[in-house]
Protein backbone atom coordinates (compact mmCIF):
# COMPACT_ATOMS: atom_id res chain seq x y z
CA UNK A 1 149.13 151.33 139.08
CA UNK A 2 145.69 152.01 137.32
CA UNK A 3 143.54 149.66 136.09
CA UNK A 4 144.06 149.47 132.73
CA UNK A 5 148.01 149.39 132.82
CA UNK A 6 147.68 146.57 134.64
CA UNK A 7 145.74 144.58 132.47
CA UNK A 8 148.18 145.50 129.02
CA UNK A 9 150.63 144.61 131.12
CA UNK A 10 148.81 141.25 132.40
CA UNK A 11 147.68 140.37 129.04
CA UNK A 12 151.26 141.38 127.31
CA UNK A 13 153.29 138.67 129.45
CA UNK A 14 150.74 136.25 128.29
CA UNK A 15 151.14 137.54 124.40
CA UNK A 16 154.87 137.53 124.79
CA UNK A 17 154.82 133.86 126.53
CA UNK A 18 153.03 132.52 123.86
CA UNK A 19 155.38 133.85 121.74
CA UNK A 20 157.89 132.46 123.05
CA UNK A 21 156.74 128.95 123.17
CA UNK A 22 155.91 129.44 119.83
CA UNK A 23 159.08 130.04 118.55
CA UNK A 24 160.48 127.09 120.66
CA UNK A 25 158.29 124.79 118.90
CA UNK A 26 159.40 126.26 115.59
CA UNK A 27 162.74 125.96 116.04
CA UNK A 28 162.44 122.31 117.76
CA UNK A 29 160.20 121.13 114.35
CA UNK A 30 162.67 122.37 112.20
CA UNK A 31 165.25 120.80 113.79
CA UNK A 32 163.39 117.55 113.96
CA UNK A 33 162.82 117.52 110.30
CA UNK A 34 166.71 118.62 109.28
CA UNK A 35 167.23 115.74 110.91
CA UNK A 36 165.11 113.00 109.93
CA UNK A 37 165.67 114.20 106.33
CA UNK A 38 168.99 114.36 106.45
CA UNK A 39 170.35 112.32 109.14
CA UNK A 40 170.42 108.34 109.40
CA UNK A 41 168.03 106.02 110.98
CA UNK A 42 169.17 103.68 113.64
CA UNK A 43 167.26 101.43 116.26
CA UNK A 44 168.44 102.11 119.86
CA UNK A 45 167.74 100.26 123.03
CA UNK A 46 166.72 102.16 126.20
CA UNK A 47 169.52 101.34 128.52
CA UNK A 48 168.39 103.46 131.13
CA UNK A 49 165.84 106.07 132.83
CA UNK A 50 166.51 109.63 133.74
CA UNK A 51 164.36 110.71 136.79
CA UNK A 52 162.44 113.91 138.03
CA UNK A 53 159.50 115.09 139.66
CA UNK A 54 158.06 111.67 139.31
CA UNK A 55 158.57 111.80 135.50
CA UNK A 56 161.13 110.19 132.86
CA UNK A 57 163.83 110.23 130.00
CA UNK A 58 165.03 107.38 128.51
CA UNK A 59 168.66 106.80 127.89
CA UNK A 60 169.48 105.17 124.91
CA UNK A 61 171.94 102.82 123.94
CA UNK A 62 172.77 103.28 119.61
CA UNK A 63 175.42 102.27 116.82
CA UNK A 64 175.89 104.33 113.93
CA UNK A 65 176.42 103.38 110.28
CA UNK A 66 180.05 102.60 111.40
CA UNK A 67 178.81 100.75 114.07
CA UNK A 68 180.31 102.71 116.91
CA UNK A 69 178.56 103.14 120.12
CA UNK A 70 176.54 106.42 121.43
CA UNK A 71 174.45 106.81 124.38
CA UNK A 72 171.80 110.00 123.99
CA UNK A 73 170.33 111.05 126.91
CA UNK A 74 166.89 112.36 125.90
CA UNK A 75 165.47 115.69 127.41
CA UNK A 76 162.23 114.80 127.43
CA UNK A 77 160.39 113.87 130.54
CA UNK A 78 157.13 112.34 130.41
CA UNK A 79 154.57 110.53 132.83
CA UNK A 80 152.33 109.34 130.09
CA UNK A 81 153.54 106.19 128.74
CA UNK A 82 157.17 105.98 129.88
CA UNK A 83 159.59 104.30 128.11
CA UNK A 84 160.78 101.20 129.56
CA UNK A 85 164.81 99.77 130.12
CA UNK A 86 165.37 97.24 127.24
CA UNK A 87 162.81 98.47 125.13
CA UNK A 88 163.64 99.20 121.27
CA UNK A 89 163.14 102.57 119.72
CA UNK A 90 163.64 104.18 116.54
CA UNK A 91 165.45 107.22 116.45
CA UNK A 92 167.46 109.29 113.29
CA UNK A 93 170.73 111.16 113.93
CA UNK A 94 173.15 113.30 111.99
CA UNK A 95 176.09 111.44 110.77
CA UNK A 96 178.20 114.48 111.36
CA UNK A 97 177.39 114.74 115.12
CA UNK A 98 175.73 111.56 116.22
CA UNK A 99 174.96 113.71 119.59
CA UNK A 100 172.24 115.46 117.80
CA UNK A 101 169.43 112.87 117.95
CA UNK A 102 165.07 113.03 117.26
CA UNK A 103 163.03 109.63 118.17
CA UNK A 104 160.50 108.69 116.08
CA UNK A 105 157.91 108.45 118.49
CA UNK A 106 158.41 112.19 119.88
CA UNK A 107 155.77 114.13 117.84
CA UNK A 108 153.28 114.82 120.70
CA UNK A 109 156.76 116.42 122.44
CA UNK A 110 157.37 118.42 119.19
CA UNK A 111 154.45 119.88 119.01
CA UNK A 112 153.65 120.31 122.60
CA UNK A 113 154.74 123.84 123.01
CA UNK A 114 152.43 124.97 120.39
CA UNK A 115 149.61 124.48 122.79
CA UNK A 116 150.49 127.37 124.64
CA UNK A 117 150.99 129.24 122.13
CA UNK A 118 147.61 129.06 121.24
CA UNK A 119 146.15 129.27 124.91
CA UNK A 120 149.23 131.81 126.25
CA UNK A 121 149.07 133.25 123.10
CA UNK A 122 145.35 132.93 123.02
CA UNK A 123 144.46 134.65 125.78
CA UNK A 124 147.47 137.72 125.67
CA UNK A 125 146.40 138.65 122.05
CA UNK A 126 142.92 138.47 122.77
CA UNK A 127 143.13 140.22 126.09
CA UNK A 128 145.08 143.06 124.23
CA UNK A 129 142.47 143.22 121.16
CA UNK A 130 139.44 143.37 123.84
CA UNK A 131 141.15 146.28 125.71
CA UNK A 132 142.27 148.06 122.34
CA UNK A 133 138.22 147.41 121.22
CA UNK A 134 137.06 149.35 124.84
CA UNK A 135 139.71 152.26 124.31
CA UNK A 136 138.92 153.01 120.56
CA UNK A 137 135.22 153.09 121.93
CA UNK A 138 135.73 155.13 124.55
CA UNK A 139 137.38 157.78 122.80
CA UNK A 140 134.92 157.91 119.84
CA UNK A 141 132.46 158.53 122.81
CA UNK A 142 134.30 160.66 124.23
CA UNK A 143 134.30 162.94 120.88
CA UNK A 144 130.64 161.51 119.07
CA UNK A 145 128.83 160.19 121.89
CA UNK A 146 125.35 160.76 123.18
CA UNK A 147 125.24 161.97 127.44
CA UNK A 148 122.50 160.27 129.36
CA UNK A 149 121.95 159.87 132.76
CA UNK A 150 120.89 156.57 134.09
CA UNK A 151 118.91 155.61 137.46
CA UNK A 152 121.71 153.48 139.94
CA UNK A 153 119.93 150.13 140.46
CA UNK A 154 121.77 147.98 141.84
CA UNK A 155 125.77 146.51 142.23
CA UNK A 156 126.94 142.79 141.08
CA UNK A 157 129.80 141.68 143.72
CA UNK A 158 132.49 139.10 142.60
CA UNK A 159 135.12 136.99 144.03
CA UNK A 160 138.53 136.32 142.15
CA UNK A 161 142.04 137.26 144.72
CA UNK A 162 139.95 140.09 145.92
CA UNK A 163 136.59 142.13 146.08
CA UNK A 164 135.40 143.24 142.28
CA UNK A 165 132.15 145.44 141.86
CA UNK A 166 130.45 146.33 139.20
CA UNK A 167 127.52 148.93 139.02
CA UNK A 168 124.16 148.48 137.38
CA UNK A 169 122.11 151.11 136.14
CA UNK A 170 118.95 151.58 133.92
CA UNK A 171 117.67 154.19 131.90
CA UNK A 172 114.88 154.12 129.54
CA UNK A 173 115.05 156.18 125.73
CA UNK A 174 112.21 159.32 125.82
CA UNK A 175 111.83 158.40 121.88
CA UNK A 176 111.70 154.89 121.49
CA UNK A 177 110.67 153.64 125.06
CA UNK A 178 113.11 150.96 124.87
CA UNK A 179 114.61 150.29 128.30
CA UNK A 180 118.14 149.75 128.32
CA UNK A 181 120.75 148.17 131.47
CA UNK A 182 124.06 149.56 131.52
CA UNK A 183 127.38 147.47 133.52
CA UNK A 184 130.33 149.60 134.47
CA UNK A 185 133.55 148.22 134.46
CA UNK A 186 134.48 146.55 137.25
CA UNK A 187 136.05 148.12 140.61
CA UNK A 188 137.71 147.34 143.65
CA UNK A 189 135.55 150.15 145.15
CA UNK A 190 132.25 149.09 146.30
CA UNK A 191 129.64 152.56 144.01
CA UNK A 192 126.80 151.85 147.39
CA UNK A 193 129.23 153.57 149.31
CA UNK A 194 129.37 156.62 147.39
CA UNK A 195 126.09 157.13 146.14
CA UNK A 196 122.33 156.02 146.99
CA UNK A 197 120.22 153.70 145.00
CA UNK A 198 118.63 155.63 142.74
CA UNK A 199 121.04 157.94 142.20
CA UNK A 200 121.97 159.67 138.36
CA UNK A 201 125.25 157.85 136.66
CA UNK A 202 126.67 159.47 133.89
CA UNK A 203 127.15 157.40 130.70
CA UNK A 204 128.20 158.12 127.03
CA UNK A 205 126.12 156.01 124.51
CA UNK A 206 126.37 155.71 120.74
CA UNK A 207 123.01 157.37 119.51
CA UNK A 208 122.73 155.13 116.94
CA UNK A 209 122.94 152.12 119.42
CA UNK A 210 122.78 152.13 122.90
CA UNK A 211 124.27 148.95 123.41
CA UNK A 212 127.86 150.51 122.81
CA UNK A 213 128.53 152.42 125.91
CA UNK A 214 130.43 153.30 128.61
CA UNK A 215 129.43 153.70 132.03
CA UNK A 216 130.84 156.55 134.17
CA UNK A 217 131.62 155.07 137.58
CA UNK A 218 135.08 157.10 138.35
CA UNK A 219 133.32 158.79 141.40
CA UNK A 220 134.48 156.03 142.87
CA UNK A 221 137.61 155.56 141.82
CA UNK A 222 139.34 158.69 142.97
């Protein structure tokens, strides 16, 4: 697989995760708030703990308005601030299904899968807009852009479930005298073993500013 397939794909399980959590949350807040508008209000007593993975859910004990008995078995686990047997807690349920139950206290829990949407999400739709960014600009340098050849200087190695290399290369403009440093995108290929220090690297450059640019290196990707 090449490159940049992989990262859409990388970056498009992260957009779709965040999604996803986000349209749990959604659905659990609206939920929560059918509820405590329309549903009753009723002080329960934890009667019990559900345990797993060193976390909790309180079982609680509740009457209704016609003071019959329910036990709700909450599906929320938590290790900060458990709940603890005999305490009392506040909780709404709806009168037509006394099963369906939101506690009071459970707001951090309601809105808690909103967080990833916003760092799933966060990082898949941002991954996706910085890759669509480098494709638009590569074609329009592909069609408007500017040939140069730039001096090899040197190549940046970097660590992360592998070997990553990215070449550096200089080149100075005839008209201006303005030097300018060039990165290519990064590489599992190591460009020192294909070509010399020194060497001429073909990159595209936007006349009208050099900083947009893209950096030849597929010598050593074949």
């Amino acid at each position: 697989m090449n490159r940049p397939i992989f990262f859409y794909l990388f970056f498009s399980v992260f957009a779709f995760a965040g999604l996803i959590c986000g349209a749990v949350g959604v659905s659990s807040l609206m939920s929560r708030d059918q509820i405590m508008s329309k549903g009753d209000k009723a002080i329960g007593t934890v009667i019990d703990l559900d345990s797993s993975n060193n976390m909790t859910a309180p079982i609680i004990g509740f009457r209704d308005s016609q003071n019959r008995s329910h036990v709700y078995h909450s599906s929320t686990y938590t290790s900060i601030d458990p709940y603890q047997i005999g305490a009392e807690v506040s909780l709404y349920y709806d009168p037509a299904n006394p099963e369906e139950v939101t506690l009071s206290d459970d707001d951090f829990f309601v809105w808690f899968p909103f967080i990833f949407l916003f760092t799933h999400g966060g990082v898949g739709f941002g991954g996706l807009f910085w890759l669509e960014r480098k494709r638009r600009l590569k074609n329009w340098l592909d069609g408007q852009g500017q040939e140069i050849m730039a001096s090899f200087t040197e190549v940046k190695e970097s660590h992360h479930k592998g070997r990553y290399f990215t070449l550096i290369c200089t080149w100075t403009d005839p008209y201006s005298n303005i030097p300018y440093t060039f990165r290519s995108e990064i590489s599992r290929k190591n460009p020192s073993d294909y070509i010399g220090m020194g060497a001429l690297v073909r990159v595209l450059i936007d006349p009208a500013n050099p900083k947009r640019y893209w950096v030849d290196n597929s010598f050593a990707e074949g």
